[in-house]
N, C-alpha and C. Protein backbone atom coordinates (compact mmCIF):
# COMPACT_ATOMS: atom_id res chain seq x y z
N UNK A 1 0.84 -1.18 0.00
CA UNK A 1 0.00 0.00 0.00
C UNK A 1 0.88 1.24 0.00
N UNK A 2 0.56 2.12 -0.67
CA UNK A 2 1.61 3.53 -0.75
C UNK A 2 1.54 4.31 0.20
N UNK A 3 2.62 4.80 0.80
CA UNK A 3 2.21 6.04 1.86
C UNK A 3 1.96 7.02 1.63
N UNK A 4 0.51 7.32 2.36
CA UNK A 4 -0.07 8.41 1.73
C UNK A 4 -0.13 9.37 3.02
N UNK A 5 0.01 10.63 2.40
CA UNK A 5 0.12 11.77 3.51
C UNK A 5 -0.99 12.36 3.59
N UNK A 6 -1.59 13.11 4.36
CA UNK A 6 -3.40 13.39 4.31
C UNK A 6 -3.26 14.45 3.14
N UNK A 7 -2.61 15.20 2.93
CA UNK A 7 -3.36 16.03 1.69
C UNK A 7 -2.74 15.23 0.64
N UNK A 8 -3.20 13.83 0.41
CA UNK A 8 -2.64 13.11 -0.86
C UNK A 8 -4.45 12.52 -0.88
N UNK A 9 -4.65 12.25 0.75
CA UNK A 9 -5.89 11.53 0.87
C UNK A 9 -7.02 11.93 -0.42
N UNK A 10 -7.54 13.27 -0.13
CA UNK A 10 -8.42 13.86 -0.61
C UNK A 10 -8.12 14.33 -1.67
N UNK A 11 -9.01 13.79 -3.01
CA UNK A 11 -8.82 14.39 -4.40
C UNK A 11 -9.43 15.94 -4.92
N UNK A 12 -10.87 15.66 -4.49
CA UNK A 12 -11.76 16.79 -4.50
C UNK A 12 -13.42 16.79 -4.11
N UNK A 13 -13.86 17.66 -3.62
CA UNK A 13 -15.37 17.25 -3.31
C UNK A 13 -16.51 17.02 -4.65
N UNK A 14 -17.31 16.14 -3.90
CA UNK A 14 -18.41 15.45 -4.85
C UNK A 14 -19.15 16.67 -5.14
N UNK A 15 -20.57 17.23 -6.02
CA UNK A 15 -20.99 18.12 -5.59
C UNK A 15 -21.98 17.71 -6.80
N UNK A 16 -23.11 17.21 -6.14
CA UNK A 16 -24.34 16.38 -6.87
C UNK A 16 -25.17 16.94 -5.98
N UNK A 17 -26.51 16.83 -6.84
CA UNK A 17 -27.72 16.98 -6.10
C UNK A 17 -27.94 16.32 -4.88
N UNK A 18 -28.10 15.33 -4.85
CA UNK A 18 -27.88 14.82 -3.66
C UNK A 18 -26.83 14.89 -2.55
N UNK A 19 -25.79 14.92 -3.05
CA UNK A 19 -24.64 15.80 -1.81
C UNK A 19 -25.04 16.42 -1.52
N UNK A 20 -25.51 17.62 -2.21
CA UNK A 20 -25.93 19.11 -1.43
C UNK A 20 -26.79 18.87 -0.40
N UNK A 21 -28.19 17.97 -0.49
CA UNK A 21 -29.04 17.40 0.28
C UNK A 21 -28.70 17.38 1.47
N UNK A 22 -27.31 16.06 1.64
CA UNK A 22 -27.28 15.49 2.47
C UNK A 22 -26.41 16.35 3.67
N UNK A 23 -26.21 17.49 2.76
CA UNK A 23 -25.14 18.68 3.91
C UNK A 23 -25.96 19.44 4.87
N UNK A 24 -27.37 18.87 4.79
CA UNK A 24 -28.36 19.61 6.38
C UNK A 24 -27.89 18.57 7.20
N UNK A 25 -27.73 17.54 6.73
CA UNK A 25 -27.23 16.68 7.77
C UNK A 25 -25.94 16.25 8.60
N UNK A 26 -24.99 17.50 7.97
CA UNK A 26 -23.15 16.85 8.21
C UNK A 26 -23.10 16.27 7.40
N UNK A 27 -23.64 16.24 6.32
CA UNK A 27 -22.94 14.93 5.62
C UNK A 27 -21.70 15.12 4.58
N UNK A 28 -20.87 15.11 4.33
CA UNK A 28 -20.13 15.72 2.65
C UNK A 28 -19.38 14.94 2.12
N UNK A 29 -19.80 14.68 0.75
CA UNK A 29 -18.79 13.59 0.08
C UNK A 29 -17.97 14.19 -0.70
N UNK A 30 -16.64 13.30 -0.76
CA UNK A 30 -15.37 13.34 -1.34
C UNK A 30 -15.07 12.43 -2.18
N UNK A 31 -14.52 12.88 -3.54
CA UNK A 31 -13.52 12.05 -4.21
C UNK A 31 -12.23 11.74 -3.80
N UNK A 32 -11.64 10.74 -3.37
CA UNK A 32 -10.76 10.43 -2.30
C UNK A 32 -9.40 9.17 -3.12
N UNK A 33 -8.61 8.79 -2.63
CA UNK A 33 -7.32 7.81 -3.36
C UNK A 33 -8.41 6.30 -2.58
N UNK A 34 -7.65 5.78 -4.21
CA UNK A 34 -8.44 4.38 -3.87
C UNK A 34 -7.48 3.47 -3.16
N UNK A 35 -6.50 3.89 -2.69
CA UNK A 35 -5.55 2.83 -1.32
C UNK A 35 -6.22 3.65 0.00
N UNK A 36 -6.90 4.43 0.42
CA UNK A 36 -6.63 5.38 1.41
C UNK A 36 -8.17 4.50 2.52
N UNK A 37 -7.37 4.41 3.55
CA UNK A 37 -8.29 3.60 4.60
C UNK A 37 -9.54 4.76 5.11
N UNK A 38 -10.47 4.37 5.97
CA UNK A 38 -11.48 5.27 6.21
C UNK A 38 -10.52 5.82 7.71
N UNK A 39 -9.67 5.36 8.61
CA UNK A 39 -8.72 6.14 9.34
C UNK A 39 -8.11 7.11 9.07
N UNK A 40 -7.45 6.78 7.82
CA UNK A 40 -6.89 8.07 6.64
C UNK A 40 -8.09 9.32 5.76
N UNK A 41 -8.86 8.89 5.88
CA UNK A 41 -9.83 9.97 5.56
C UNK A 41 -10.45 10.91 6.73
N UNK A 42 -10.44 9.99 7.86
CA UNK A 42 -10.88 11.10 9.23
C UNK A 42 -10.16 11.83 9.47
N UNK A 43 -8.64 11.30 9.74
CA UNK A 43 -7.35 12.15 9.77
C UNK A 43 -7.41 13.53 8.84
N UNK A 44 -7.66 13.21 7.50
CA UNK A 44 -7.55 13.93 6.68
C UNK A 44 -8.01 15.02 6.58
N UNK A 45 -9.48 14.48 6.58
CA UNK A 45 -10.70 15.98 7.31
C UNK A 45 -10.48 16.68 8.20
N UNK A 46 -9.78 15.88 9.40
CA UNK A 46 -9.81 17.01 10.85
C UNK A 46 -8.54 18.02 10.38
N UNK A 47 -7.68 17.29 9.74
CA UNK A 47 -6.39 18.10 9.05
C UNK A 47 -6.86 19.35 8.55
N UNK A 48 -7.23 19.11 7.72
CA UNK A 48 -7.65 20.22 6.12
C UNK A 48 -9.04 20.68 6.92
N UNK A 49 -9.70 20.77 7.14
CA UNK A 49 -10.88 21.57 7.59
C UNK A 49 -10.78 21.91 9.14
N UNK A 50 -10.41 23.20 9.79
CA UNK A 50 -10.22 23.79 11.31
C UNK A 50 -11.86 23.45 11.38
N UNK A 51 -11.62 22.74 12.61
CA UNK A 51 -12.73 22.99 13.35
C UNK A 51 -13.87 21.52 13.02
N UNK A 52 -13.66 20.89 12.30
CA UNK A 52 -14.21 19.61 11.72
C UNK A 52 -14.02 18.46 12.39
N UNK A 53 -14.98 18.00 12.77
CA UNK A 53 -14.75 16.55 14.01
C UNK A 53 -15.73 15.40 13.42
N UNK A 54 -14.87 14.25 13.03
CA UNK A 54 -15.49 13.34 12.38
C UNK A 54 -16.25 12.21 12.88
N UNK A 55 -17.65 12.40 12.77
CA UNK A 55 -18.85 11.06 13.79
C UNK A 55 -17.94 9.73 12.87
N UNK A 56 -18.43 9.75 11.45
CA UNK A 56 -17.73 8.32 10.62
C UNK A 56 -17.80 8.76 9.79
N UNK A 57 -17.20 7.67 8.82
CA UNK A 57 -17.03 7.93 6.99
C UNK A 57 -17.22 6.50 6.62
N UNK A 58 -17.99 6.53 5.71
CA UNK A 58 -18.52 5.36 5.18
C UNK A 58 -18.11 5.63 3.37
N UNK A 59 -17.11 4.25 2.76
CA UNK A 59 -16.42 4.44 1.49
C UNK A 59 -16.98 3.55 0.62
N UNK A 60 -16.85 4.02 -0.62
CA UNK A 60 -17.61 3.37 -1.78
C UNK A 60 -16.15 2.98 -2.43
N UNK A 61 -16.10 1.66 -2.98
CA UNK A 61 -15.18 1.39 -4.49
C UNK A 61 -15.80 1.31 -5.64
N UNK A 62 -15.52 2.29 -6.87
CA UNK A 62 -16.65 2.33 -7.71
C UNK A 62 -15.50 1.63 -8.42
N UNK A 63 -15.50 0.81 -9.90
CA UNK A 63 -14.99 0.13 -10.27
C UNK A 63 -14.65 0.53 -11.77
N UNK A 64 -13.97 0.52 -12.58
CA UNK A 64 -14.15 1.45 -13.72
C UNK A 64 -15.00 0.66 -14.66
N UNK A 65 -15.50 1.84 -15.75
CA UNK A 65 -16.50 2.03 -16.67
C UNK A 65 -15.35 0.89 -18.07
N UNK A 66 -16.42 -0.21 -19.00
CA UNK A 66 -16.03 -0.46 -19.88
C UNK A 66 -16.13 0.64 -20.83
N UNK A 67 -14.91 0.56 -21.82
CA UNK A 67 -15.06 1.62 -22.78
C UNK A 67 -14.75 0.90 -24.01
N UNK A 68 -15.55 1.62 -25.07
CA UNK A 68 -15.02 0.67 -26.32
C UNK A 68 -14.73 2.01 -27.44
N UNK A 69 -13.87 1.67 -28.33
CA UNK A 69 -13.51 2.49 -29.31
C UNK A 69 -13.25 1.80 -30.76
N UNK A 70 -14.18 1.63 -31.32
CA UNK A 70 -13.78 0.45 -32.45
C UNK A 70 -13.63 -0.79 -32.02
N UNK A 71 -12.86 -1.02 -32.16
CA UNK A 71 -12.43 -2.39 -31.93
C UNK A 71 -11.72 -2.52 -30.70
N UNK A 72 -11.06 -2.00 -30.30
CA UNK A 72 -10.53 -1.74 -29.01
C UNK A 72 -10.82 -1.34 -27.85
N UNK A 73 -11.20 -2.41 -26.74
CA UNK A 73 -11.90 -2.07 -25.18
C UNK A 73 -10.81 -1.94 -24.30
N UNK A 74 -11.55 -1.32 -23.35
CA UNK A 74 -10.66 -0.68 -22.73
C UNK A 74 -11.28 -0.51 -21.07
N UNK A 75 -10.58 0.03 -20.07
CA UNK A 75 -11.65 0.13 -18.55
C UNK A 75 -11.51 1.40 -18.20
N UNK A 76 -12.45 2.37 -17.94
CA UNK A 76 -11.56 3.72 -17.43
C UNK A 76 -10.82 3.34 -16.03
N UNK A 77 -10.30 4.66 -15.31
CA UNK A 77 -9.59 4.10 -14.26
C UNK A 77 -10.81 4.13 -13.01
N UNK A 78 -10.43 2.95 -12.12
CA UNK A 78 -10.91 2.61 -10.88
C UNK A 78 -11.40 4.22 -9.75
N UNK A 79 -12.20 4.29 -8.91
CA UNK A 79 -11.90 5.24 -7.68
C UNK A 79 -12.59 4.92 -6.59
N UNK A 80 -12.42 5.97 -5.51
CA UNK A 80 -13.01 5.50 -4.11
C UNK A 80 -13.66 6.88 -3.66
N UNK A 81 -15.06 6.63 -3.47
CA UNK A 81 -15.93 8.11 -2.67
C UNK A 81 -15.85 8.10 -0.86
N UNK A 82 -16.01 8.92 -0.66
CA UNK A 82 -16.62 8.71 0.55
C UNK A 82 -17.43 9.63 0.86
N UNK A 83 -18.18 9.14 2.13
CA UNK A 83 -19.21 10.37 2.43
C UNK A 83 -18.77 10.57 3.86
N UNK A 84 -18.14 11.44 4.37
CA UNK A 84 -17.75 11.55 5.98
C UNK A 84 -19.22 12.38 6.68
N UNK A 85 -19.75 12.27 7.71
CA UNK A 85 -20.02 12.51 8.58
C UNK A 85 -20.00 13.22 9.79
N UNK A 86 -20.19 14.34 10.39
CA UNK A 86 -19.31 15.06 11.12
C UNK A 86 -20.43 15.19 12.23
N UNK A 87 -19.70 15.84 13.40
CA UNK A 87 -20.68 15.09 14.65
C UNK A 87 -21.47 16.68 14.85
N UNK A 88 -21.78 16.55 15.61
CA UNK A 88 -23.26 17.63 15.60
C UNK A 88 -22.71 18.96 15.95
N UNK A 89 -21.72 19.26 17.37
CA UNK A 89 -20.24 20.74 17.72
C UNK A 89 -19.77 20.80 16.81
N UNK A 90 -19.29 19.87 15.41
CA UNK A 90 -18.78 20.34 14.76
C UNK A 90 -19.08 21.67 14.15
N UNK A 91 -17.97 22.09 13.27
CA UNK A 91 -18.36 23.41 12.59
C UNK A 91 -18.08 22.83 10.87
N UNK A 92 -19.22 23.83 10.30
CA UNK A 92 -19.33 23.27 8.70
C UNK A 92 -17.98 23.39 7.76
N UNK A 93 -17.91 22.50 6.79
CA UNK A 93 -16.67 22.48 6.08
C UNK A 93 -17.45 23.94 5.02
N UNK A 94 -16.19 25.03 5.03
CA UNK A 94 -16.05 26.09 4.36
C UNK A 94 -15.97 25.67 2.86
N UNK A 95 -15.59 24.84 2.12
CA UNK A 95 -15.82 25.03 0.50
C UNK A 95 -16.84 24.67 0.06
N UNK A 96 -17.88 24.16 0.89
CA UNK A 96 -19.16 23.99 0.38
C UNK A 96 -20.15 25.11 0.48
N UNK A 97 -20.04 26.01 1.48
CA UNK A 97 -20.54 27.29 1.78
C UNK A 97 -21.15 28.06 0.98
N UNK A 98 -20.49 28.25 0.06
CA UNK A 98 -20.43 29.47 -0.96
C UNK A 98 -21.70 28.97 -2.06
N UNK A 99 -22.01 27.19 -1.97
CA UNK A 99 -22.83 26.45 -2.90
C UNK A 99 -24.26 26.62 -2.84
């Protein structure tokens, strides 16, 4: 497994209809490294966001898309979501704010 440092963790935030939804609730999902444990993603959050305290994170492996081009198939590449959770004192993650 590669060592990953927390700002390697996090790729970029999700930002779907339903994400937005689920942010009355703490909720916010991330596009995240597909080696990176759900320990390494709590870490990550409390890192990069002051003030952010993580209830859990629950991770998806999405698997890549077949692709075909003529004659030639192909897989796009693999990734990993997550949706972290943040406990109720927490304070809201700032790049979603502005949404």
């Amino acid at each position: 497994m590669a060592d990953l440092k927390y700002y390697d963790v996090i790729l970029k935030p999700i930002v779907t209809e339903k994400s937005m939804d689920s942010m009355s609730e703490k909720k916010y999902t991330f596009s995240v490294h597909p080696d990176a444990t759900k320990a390494q993603i709590k870490e990550a959050v409390e890192k990069m966001f002051s003030g952010a305290k993580v209830a859990k994170v629950n991770t998806m492996n999405l698997e890549g898309k077949n692709r075909r081009r003529g004659n030639i198939v192909g897989k796009t590449a693999k990734s990993k979501k997550a949706i972290v959770q943040l406990t109720d004192d927490s304070a809201d993650i700032e790049i979603f704010s502005g949404l």
